[in-house]
Protein backbone atom coordinates (compact mmCIF):
# COMPACT_ATOMS: atom_id res chain seq x y z
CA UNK A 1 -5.84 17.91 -19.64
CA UNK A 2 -5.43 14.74 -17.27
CA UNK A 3 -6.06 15.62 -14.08
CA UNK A 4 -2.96 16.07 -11.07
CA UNK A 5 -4.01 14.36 -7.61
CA UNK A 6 -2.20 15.45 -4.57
CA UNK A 7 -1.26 12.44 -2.13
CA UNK A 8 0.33 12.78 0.85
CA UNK A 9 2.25 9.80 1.94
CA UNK A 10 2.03 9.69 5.52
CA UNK A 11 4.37 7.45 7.27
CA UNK A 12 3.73 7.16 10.76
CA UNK A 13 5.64 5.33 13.56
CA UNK A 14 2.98 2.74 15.10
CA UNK A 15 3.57 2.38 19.00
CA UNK A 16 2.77 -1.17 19.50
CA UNK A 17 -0.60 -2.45 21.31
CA UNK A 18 -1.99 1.23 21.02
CA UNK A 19 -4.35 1.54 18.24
CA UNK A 20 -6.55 4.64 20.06
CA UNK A 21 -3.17 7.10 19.94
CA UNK A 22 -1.46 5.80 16.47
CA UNK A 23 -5.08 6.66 15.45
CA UNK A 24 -5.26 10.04 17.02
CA UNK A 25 -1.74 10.32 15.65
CA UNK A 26 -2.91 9.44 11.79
CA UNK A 27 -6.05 11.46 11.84
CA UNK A 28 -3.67 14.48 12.63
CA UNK A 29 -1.68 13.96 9.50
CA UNK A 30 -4.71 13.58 7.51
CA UNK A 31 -6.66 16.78 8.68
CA UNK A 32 -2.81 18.71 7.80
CA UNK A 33 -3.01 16.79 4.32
CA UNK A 34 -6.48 17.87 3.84
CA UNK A 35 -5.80 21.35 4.68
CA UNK A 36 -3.02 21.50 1.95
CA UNK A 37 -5.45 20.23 -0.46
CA UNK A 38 -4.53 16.77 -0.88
CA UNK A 39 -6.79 14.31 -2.42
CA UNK A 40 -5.75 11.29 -1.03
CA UNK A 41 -3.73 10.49 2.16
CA UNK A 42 -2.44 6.84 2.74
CA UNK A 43 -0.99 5.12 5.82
CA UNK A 44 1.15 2.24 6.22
CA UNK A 45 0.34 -1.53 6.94
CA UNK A 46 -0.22 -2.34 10.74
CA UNK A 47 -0.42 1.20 11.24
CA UNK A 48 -3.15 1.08 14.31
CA UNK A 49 -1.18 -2.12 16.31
CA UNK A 50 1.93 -1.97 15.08
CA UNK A 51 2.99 -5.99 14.28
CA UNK A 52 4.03 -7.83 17.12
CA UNK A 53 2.15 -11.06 17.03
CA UNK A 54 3.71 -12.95 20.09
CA UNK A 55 3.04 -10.26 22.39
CA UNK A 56 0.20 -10.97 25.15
CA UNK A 57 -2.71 -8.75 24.13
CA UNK A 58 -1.68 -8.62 20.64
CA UNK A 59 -5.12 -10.16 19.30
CA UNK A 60 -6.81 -8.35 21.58
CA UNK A 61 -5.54 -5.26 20.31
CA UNK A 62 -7.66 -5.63 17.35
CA UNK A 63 -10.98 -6.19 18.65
CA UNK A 64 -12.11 -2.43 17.69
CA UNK A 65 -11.07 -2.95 13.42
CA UNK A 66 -14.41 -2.13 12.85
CA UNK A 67 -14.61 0.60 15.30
CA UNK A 68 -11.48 1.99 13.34
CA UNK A 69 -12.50 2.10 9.84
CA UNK A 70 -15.83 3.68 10.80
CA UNK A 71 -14.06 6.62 12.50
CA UNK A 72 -11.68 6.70 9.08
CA UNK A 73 -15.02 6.81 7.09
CA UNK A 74 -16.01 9.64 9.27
CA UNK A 75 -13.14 11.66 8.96
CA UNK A 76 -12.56 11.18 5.16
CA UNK A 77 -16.56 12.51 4.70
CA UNK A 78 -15.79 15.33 7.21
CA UNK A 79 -12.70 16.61 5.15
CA UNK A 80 -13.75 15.48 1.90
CA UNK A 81 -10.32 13.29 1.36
CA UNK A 82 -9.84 9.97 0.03
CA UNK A 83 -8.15 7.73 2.79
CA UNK A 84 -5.82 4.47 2.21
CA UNK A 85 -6.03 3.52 6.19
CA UNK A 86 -3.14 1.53 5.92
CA UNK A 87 -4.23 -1.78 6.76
CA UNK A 88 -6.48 -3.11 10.10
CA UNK A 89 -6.11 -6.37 11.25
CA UNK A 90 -9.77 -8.44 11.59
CA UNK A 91 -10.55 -11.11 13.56
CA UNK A 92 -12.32 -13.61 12.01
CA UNK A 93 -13.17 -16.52 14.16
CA UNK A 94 -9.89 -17.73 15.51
CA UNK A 95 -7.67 -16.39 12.80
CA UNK A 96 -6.60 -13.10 11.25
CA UNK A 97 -7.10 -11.16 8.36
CA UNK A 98 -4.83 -8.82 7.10
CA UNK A 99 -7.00 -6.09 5.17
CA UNK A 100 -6.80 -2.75 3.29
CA UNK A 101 -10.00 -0.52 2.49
CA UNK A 102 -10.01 2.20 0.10
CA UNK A 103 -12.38 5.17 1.56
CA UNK A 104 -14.16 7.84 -0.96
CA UNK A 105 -14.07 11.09 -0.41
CA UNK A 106 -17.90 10.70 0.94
CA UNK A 107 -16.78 8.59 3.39
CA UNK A 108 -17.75 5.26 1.66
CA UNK A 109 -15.52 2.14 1.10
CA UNK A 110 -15.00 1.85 -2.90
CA UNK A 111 -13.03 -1.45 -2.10
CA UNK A 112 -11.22 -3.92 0.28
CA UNK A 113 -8.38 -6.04 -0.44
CA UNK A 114 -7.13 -9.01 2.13
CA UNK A 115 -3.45 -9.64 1.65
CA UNK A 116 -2.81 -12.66 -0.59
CA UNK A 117 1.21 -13.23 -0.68
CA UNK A 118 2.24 -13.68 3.22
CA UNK A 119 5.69 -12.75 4.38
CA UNK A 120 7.05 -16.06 5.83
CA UNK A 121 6.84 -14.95 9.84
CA UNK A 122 3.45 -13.88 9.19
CA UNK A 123 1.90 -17.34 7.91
CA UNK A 124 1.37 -18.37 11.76
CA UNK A 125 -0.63 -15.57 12.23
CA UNK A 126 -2.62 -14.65 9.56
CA UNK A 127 -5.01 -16.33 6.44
CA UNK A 128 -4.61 -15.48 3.04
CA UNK A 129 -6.98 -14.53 0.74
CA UNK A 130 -5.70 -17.27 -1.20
CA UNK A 131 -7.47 -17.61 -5.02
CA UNK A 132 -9.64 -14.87 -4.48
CA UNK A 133 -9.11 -12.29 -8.01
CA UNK A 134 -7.50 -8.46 -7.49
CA UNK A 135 -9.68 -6.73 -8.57
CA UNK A 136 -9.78 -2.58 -9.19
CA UNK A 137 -12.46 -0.34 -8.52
CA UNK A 138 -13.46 3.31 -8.86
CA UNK A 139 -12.69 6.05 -7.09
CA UNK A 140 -12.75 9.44 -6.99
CA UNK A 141 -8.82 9.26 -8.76
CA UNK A 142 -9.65 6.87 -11.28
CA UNK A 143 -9.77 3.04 -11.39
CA UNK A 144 -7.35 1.65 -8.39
CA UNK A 145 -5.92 -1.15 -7.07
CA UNK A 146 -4.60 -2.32 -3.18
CA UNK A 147 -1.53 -4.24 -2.61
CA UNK A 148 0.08 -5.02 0.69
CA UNK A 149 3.45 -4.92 1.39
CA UNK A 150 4.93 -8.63 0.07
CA UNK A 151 2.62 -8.42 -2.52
CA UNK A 152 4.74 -6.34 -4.36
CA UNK A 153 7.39 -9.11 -4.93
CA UNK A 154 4.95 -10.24 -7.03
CA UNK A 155 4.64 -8.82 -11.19
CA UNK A 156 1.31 -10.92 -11.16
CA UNK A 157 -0.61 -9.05 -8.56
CA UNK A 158 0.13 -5.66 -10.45
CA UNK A 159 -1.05 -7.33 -13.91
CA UNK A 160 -4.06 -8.99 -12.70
CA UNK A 161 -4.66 -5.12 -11.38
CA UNK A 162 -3.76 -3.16 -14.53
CA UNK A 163 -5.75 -5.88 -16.78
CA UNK A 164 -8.56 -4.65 -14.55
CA UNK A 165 -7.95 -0.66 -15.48
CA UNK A 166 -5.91 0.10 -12.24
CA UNK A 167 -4.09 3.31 -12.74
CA UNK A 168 -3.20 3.94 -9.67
CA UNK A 169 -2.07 1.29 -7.52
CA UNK A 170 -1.72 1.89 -3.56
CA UNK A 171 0.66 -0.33 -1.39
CA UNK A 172 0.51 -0.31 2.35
CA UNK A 173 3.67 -1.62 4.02
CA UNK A 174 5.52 -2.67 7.17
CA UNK A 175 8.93 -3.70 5.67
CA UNK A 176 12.25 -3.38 7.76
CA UNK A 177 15.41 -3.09 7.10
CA UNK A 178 16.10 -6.53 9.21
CA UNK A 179 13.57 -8.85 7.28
CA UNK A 180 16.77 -10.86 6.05
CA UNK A 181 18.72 -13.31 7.54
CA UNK A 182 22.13 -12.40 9.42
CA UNK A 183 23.66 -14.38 5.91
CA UNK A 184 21.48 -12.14 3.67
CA UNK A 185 22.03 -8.93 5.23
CA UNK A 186 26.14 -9.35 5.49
CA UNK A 187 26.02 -9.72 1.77
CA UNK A 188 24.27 -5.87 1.88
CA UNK A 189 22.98 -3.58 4.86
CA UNK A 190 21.46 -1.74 2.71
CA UNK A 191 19.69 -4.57 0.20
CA UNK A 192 16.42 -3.79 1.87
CA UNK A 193 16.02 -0.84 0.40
CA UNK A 194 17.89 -1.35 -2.90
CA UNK A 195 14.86 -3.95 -3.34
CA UNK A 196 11.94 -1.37 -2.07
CA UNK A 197 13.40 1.56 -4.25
CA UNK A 198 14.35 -0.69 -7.46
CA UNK A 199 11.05 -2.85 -6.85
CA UNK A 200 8.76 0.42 -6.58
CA UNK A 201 9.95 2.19 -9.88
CA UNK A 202 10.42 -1.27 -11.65
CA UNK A 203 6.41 -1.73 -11.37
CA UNK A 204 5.41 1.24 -12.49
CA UNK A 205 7.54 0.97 -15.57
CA UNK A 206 6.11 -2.54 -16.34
CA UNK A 207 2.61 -1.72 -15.90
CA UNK A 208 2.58 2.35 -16.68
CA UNK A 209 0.92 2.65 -13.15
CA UNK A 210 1.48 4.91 -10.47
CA UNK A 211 2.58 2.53 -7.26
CA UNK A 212 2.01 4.55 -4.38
CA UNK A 213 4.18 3.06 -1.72
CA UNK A 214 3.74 3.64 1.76
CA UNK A 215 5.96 2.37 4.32
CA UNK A 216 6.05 2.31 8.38
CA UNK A 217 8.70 4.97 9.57
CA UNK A 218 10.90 4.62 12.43
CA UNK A 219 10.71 6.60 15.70
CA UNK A 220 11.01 10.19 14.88
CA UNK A 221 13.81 11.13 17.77
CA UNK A 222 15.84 8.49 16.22
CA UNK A 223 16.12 9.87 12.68
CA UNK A 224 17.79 7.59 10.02
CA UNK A 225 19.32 5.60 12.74
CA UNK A 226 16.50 2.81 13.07
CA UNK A 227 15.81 -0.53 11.59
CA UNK A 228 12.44 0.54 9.76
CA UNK A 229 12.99 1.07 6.40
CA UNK A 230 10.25 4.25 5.72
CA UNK A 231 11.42 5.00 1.54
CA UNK A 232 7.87 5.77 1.17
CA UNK A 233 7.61 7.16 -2.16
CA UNK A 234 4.98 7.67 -5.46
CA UNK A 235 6.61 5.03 -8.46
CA UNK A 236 5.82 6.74 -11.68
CA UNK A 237 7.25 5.87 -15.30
CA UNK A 238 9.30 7.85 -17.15
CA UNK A 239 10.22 9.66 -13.70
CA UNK A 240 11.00 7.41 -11.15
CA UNK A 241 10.43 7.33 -6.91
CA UNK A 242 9.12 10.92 -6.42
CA UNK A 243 8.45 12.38 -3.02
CA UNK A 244 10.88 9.35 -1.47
CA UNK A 245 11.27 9.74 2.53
CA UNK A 246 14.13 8.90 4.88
CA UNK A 247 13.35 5.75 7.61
CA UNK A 248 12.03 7.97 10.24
CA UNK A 249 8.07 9.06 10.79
CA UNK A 250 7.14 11.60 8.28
CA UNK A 251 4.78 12.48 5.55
CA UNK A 252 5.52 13.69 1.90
CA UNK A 253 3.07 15.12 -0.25
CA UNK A 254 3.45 14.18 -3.76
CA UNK A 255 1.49 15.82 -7.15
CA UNK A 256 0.70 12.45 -9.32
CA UNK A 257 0.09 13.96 -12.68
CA UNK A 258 -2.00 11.05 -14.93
CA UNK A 259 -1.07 12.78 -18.14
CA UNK A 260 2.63 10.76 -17.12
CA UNK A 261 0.80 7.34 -17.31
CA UNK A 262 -0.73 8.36 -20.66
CA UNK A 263 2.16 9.40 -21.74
CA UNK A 264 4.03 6.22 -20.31
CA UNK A 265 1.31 4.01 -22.10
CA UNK A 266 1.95 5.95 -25.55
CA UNK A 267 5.51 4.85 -25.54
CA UNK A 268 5.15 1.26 -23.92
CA UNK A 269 1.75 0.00 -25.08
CA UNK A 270 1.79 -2.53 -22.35
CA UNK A 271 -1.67 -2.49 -21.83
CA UNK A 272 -2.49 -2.50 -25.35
CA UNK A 273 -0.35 -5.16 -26.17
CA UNK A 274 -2.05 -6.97 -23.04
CA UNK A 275 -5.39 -6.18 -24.79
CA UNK A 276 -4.52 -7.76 -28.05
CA UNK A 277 -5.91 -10.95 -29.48
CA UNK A 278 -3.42 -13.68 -29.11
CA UNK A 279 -1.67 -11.84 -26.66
CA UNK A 280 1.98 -13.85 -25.67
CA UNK A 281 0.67 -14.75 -22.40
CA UNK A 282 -3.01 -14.35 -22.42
CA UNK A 283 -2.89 -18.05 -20.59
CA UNK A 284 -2.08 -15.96 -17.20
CA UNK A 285 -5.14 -14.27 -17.17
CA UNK A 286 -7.30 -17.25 -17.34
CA UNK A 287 -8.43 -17.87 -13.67
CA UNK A 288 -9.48 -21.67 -14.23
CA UNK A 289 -8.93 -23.06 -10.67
CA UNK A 290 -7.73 -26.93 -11.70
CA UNK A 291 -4.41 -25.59 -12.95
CA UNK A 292 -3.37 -24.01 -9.60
């Protein structure tokens, strides 16, 4: 029998500039996930700071990254739970980097992904990793993959992932409901999240992954009456968004059963049909740097 991992999908509220409490705050979700038996708990993008570039102190904010992922590689070993920390902003010289970590269950980092596809606002802020490869790893799940938040606009990312034996791939996000112009959001108040909860399913279909989508919630007092879009949710084929939250702070916890993806793979083949010689479009796996 494939195995079922328990994931709890915790999407926290950050309060800007105060990465010590939204820490104290995550770690108290993730000791409750562990206690229900969860294998895995992940946390949103900008989780610790919260993103507010302009704001004096902002860089300063992130002096402790390092600081951060330690204690998150302390308490994963302590409770024996995989963490997805979101993502922790690292200063790197004068610029930014924009990074996710996957931590084992032993408290060790099985692999780090810097965000390659940079929502427009955040391009005067933060470097890319550019033409670096994504790349999976292994875990204590299974072979899986990071993606953060814009990243998932793009079917690429999630191929160059599942050609590498991702079956499980985790997205960290910060995505509002507001990230469209005035013009674009007349034509649909609610086109945010018809793109997060068709986007989310969509990729797990196409690549017979598990997308494990985890959003920033809104201010719990407020309820669904914020501008964070939350939806956090587990994409799986053949099923659809399980586990999906409102907009405000909350966690789900979600059984990802792996016999779906076999299952999903049996009916689709897309990996095997990736895998075959003369594939349609082999050409897009061919990393040759003088045709980008």
């Amino acid at each position: 029998m494939a195995p079922i991992y328990k994931v709890a999908l915790v999407q926290l509220h950050p309060k800007p500039l105060s990465p010590a409490k939204n820490f104290e705050k995550a770690a108290t979700f993730i000791r409750d996930a562990a206690v229900k038996g969860c294998h895995l708990a992940v946390l949103p993008e900008y989780h610790l700071t919260s993103w507010v570039p302009d704001e004096p102190g902002f860089k300063e904010s992130c002096a402790n990254s390092q600081t951060y992922l330690q204690k998150y590689r302390n308490l994963a070993k302590e409770l024996g739970i995989c963490i997805v920390p979101g993502t922790i902003l690292e200063i790197n010289g004068e610029s930014l980097q924009n990074v996710a970590y996957f931590v084992s269950s032993d408290g060790q980092i099985a692999g780090r992904y810097q965000k390659k596809n940079l929502w427009h606002p955040e391009r005067r802020h933060l470097v890319s990793s550019a033409h670096e490869p994504h790349t999976a790893f292994d875990t204590p799940l299974g072979r899986v993959g990071l993606l953060i938040c814009w990243d998932m606009a793009f079917p690429e990312a999630f191929r160059e992932l599942i050609a590498d034996g991702a079956q499980i791939i985790c997205v960290p996000t910060f995505w509002s409901m507001r990230d469209v112009s005035d013009e674009g959001y007349a034509l649909n108040p609610d086109g945010e999240a018809l793109f997060l909860n068709s986007t989310v399913v969509s990729r797990a279909y196409e690549n017979t992954c598990a997308v494990v989508f985890v959003n920033a919630g809104g201010p719990p007092k407020k309820g669904e009456n914020t501008s964070f879009a939350g939806l956090s949710q587990v994409g799986l084929p053949h099923i659809g968004g399980v586990g999906r939250l409102g907009r405000a702070e909350g966690v789900s916890v979600v059984d990802v059963d792996m016999e779906v993806l076999r299952i999903a793979e049996d009916n689709y083949k897309v990996r095997q049909d990736m895998r075959t010689e003369g594939w349609h479009y082999a050409y897009t796996r061919i990393r040759d740097h003088s045709k980008l």
